[in-house]
PDB file of N, CA and C in Angstrom:
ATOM      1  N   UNK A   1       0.835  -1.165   0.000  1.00  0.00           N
ATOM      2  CA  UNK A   1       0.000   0.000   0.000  1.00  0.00           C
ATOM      3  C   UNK A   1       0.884   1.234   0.000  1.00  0.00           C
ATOM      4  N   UNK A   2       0.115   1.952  -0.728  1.00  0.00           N
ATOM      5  CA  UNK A   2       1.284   3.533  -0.746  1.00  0.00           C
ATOM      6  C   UNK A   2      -0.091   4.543  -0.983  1.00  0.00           C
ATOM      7  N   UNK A   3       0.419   6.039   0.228  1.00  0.00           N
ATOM      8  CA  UNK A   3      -0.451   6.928   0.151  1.00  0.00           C
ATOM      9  C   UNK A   3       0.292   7.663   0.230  1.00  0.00           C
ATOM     10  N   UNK A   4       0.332   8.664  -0.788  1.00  0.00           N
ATOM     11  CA  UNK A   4       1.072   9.939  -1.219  1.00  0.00           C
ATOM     12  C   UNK A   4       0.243  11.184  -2.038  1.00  0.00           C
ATOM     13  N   UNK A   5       1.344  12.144  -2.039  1.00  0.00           N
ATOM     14  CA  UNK A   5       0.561  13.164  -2.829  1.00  0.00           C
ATOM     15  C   UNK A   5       0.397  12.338  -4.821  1.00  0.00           C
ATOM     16  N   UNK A   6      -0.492  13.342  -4.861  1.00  0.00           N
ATOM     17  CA  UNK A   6      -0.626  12.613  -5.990  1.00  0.00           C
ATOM     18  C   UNK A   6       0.343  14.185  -7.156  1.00  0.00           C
ATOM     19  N   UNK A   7       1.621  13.577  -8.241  1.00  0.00           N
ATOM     20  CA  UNK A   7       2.509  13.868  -8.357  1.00  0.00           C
ATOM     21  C   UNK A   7       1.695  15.124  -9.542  1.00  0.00           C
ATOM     22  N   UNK A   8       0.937  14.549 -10.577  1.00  0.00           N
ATOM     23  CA  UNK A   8       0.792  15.114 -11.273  1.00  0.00           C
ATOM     24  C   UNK A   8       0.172  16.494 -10.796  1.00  0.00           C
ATOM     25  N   UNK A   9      -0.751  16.457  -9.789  1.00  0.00           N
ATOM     26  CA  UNK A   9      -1.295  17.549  -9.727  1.00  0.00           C
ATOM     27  C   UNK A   9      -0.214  18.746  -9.198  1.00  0.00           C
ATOM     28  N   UNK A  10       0.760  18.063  -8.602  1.00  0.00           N
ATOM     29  CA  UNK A  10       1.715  19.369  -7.794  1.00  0.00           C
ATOM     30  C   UNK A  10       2.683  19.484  -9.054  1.00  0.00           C
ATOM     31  N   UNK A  11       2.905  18.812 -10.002  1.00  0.00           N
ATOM     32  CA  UNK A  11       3.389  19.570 -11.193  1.00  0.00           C
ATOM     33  C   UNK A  11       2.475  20.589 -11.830  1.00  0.00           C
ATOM     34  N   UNK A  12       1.366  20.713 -12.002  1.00  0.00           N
ATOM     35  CA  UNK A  12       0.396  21.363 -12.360  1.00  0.00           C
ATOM     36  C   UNK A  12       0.533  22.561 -11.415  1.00  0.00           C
ATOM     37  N   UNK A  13       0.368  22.199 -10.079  1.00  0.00           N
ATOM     38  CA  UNK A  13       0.722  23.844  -9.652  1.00  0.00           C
ATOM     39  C   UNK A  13       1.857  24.276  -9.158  1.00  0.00           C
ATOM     40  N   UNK A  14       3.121  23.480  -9.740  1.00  0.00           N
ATOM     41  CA  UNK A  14       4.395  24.265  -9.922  1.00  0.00           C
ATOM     42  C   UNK A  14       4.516  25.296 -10.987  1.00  0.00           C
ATOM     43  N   UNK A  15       3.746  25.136 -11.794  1.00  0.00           N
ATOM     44  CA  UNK A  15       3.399  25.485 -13.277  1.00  0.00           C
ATOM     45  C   UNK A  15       2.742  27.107 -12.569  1.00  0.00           C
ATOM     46  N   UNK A  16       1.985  27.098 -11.656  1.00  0.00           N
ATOM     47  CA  UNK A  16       1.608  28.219 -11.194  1.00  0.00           C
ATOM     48  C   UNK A  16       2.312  29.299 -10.381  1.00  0.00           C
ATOM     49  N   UNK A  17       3.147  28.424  -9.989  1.00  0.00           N
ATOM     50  CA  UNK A  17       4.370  29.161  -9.276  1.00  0.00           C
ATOM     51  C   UNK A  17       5.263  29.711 -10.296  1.00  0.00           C
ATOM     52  N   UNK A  18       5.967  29.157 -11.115  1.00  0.00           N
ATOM     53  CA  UNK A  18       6.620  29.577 -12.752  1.00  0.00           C
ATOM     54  C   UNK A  18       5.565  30.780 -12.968  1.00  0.00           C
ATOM     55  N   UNK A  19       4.411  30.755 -13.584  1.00  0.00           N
ATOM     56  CA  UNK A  19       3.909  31.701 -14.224  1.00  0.00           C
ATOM     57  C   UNK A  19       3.550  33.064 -13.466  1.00  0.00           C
ATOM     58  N   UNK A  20       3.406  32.905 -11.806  1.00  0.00           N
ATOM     59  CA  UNK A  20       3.430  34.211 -11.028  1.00  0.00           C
ATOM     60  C   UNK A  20       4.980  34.941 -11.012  1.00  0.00           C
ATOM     61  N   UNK A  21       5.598  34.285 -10.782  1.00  0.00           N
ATOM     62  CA  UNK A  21       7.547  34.510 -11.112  1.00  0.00           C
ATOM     63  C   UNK A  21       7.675  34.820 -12.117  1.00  0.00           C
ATOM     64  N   UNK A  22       6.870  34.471 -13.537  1.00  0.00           N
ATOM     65  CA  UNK A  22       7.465  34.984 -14.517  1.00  0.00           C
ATOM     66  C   UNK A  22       6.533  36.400 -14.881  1.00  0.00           C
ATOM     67  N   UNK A  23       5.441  36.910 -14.257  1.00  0.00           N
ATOM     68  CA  UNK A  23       4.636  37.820 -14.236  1.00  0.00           C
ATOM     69  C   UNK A  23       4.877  39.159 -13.187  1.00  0.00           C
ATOM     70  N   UNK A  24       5.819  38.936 -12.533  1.00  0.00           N
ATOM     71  CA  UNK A  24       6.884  39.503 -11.758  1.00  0.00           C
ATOM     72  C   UNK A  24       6.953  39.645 -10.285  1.00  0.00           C
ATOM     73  N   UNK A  25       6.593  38.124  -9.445  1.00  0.00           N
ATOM     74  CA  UNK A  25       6.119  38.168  -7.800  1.00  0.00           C
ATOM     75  C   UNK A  25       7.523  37.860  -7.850  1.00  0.00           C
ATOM     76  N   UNK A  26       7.614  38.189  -6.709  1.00  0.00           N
ATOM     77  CA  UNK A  26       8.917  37.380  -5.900  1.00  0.00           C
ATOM     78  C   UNK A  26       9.134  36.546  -5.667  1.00  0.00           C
ATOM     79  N   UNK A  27       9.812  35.516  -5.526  1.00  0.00           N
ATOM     80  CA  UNK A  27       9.588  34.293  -4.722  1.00  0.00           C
ATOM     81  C   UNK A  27       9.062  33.833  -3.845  1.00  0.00           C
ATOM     82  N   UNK A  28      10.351  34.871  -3.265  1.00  0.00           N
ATOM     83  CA  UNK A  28      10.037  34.714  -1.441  1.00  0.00           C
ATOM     84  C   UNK A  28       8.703  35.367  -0.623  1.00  0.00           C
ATOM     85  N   UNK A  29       8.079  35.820  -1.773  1.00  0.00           N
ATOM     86  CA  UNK A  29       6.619  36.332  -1.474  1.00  0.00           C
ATOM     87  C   UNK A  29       5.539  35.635  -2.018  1.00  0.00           C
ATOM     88  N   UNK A  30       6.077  34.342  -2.473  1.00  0.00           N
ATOM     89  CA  UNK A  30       4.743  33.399  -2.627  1.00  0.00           C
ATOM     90  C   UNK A  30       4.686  32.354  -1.736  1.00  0.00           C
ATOM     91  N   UNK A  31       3.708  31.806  -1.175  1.00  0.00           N
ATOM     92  CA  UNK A  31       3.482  31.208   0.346  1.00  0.00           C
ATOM     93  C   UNK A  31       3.254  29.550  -0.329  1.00  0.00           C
ATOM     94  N   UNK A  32       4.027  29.034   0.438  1.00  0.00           N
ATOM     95  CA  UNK A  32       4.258  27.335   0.605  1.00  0.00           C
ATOM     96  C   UNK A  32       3.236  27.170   0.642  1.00  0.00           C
ATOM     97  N   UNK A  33       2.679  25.624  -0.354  1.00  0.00           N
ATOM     98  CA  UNK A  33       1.443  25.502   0.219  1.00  0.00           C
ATOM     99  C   UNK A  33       1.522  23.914   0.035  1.00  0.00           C
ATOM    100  N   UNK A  34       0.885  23.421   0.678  1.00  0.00           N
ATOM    101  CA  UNK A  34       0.861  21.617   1.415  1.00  0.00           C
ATOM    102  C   UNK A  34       0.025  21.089  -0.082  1.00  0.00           C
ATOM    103  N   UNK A  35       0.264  20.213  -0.493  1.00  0.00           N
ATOM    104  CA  UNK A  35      -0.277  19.290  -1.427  1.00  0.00           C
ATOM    105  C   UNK A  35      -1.888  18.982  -0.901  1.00  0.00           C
ATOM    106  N   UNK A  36      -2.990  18.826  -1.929  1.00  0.00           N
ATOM    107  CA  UNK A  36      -4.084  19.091  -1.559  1.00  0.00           C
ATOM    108  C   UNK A  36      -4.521  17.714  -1.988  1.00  0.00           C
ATOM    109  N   UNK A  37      -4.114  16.968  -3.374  1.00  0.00           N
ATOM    110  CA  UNK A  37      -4.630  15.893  -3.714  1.00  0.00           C
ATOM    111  C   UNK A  37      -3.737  14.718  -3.472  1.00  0.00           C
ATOM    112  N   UNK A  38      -4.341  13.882  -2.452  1.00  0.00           N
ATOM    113  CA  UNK A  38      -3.498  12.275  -2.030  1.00  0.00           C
ATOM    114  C   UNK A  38      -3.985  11.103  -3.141  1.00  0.00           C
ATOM    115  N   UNK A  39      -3.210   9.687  -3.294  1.00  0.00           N
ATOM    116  CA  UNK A  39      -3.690   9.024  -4.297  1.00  0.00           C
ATOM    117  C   UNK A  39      -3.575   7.781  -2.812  1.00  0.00           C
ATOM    118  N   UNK A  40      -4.580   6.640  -2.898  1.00  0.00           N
ATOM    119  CA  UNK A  40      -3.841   5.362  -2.301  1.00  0.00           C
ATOM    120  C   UNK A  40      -4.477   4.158  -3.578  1.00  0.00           C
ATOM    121  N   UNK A  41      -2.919   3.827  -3.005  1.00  0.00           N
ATOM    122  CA  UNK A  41      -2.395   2.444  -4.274  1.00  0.00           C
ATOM    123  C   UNK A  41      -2.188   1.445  -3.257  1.00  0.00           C
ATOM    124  N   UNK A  42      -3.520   0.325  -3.920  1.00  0.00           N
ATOM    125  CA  UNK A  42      -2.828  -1.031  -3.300  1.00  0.00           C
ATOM    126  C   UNK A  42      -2.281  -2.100  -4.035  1.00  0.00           C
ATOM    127  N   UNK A  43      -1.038  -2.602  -4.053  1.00  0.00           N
ATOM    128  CA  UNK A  43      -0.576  -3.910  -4.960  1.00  0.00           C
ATOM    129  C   UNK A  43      -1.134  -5.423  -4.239  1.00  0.00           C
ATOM    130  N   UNK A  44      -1.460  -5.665  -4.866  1.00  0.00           N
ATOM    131  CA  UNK A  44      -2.496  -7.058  -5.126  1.00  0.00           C
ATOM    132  C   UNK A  44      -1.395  -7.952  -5.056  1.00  0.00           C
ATOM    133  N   UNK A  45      -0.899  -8.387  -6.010  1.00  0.00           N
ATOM    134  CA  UNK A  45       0.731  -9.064  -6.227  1.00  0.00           C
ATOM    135  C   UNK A  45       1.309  -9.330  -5.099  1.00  0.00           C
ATOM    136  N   UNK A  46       2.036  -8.200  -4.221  1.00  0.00           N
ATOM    137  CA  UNK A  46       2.728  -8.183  -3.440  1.00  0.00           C
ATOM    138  C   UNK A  46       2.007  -8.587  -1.755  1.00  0.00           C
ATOM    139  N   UNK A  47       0.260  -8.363  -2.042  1.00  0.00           N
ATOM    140  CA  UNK A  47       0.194  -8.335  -0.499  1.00  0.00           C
ATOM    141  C   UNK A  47      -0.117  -9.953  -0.752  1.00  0.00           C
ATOM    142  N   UNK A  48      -0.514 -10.557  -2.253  1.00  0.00           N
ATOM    143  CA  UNK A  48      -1.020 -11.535  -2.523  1.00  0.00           C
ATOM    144  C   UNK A  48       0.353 -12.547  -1.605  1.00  0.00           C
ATOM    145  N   UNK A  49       1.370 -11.715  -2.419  1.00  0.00           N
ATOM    146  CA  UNK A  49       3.422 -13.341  -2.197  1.00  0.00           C
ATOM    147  C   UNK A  49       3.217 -12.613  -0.074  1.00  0.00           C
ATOM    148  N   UNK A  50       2.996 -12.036   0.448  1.00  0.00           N
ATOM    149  CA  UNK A  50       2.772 -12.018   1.823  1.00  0.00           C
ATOM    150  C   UNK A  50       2.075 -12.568   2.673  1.00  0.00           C
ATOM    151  N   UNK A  51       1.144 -12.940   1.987  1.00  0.00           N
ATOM    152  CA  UNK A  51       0.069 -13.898   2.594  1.00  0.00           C
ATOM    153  C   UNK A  51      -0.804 -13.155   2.989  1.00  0.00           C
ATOM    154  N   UNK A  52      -1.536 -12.083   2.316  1.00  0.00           N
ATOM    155  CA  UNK A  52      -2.285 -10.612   3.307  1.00  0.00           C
ATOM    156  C   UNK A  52      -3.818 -10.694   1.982  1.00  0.00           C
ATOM    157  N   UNK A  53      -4.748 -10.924   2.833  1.00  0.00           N
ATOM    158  CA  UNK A  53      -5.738 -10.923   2.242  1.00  0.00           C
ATOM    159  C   UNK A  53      -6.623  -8.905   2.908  1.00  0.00           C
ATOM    160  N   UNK A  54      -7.075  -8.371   1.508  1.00  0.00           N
ATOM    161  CA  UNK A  54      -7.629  -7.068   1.614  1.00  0.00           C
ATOM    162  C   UNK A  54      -8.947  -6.863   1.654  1.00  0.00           C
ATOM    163  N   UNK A  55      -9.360  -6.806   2.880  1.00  0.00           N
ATOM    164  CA  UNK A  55     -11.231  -6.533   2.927  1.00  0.00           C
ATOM    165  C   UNK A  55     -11.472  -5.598   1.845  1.00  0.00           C
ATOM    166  N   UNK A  56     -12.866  -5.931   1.534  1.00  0.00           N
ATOM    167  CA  UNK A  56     -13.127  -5.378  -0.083  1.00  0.00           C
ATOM    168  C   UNK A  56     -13.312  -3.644   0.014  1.00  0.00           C
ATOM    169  N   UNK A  57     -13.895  -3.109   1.495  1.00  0.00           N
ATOM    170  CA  UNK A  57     -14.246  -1.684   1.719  1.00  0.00           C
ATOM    171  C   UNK A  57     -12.611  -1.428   1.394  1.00  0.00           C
ATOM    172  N   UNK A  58     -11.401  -1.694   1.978  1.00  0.00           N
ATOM    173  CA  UNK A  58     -10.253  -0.976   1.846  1.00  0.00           C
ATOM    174  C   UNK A  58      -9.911  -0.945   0.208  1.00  0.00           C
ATOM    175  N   UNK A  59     -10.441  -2.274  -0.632  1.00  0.00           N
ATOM    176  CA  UNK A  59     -10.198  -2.188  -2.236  1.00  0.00           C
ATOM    177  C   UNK A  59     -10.847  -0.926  -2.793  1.00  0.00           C
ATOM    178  N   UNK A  60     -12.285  -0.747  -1.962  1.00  0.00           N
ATOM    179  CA  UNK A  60     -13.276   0.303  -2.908  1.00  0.00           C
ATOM    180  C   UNK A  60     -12.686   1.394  -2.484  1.00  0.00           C
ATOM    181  N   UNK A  61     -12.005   1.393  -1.886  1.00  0.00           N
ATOM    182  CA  UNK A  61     -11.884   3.198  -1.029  1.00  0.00           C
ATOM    183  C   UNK A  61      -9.913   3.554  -2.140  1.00  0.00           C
ATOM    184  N   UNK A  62      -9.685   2.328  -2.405  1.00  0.00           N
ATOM    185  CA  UNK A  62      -8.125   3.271  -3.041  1.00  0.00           C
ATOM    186  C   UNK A  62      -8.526   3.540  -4.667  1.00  0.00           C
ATOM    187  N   UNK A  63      -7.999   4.475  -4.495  1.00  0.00           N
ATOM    188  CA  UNK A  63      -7.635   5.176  -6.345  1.00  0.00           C
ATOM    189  C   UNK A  63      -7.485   4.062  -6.904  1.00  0.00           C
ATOM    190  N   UNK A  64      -6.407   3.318  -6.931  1.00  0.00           N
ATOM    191  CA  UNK A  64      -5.795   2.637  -7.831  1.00  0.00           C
ATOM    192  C   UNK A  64      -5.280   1.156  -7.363  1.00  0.00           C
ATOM    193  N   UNK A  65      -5.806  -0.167  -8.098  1.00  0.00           N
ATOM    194  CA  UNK A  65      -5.169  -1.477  -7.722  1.00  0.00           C
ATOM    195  C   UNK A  65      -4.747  -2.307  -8.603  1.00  0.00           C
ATOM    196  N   UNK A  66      -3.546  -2.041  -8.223  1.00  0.00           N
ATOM    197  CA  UNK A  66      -2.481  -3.014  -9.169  1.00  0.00           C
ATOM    198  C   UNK A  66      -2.658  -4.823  -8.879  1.00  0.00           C
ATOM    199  N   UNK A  67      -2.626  -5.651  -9.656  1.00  0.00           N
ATOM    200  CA  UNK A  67      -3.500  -6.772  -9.502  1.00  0.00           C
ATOM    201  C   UNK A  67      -2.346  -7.068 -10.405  1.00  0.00           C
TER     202      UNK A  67
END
């Protein structure tokens, strides 16, 4: 199982950070901001060679299952 930001979207608003910088903010005057969209991935495969069986609510609830 893996829960992380999900990558594409914080490239998307790096893209927003570039275009305020290139429109003439400062850097150091644009405010950090925490990743908003998480993804969870469960591998099937791997919990399968562990011996780990996945109640079906935890299957319906991730983004994405690798099988």
């Amino acid at each position: 199982m893996s829960y992380g930001p999900n990558y594409s979207d914080l490239f998307r608003r790096a893209a927003d950070y570039v275009d305020k910088i290139l429109r003439g903010s400062k850097p150091g005057d644009i405010p950090v901001e925490q990743p908003t969209k998480f993804e969870f991935v469960i591998n099937l495969q791997t919990a399968k060679a562990l011996g780990l069986t996945m109640p079906p609510t935890l299957l319906a609830r991730a983004d994405e299952v690798i099988e």
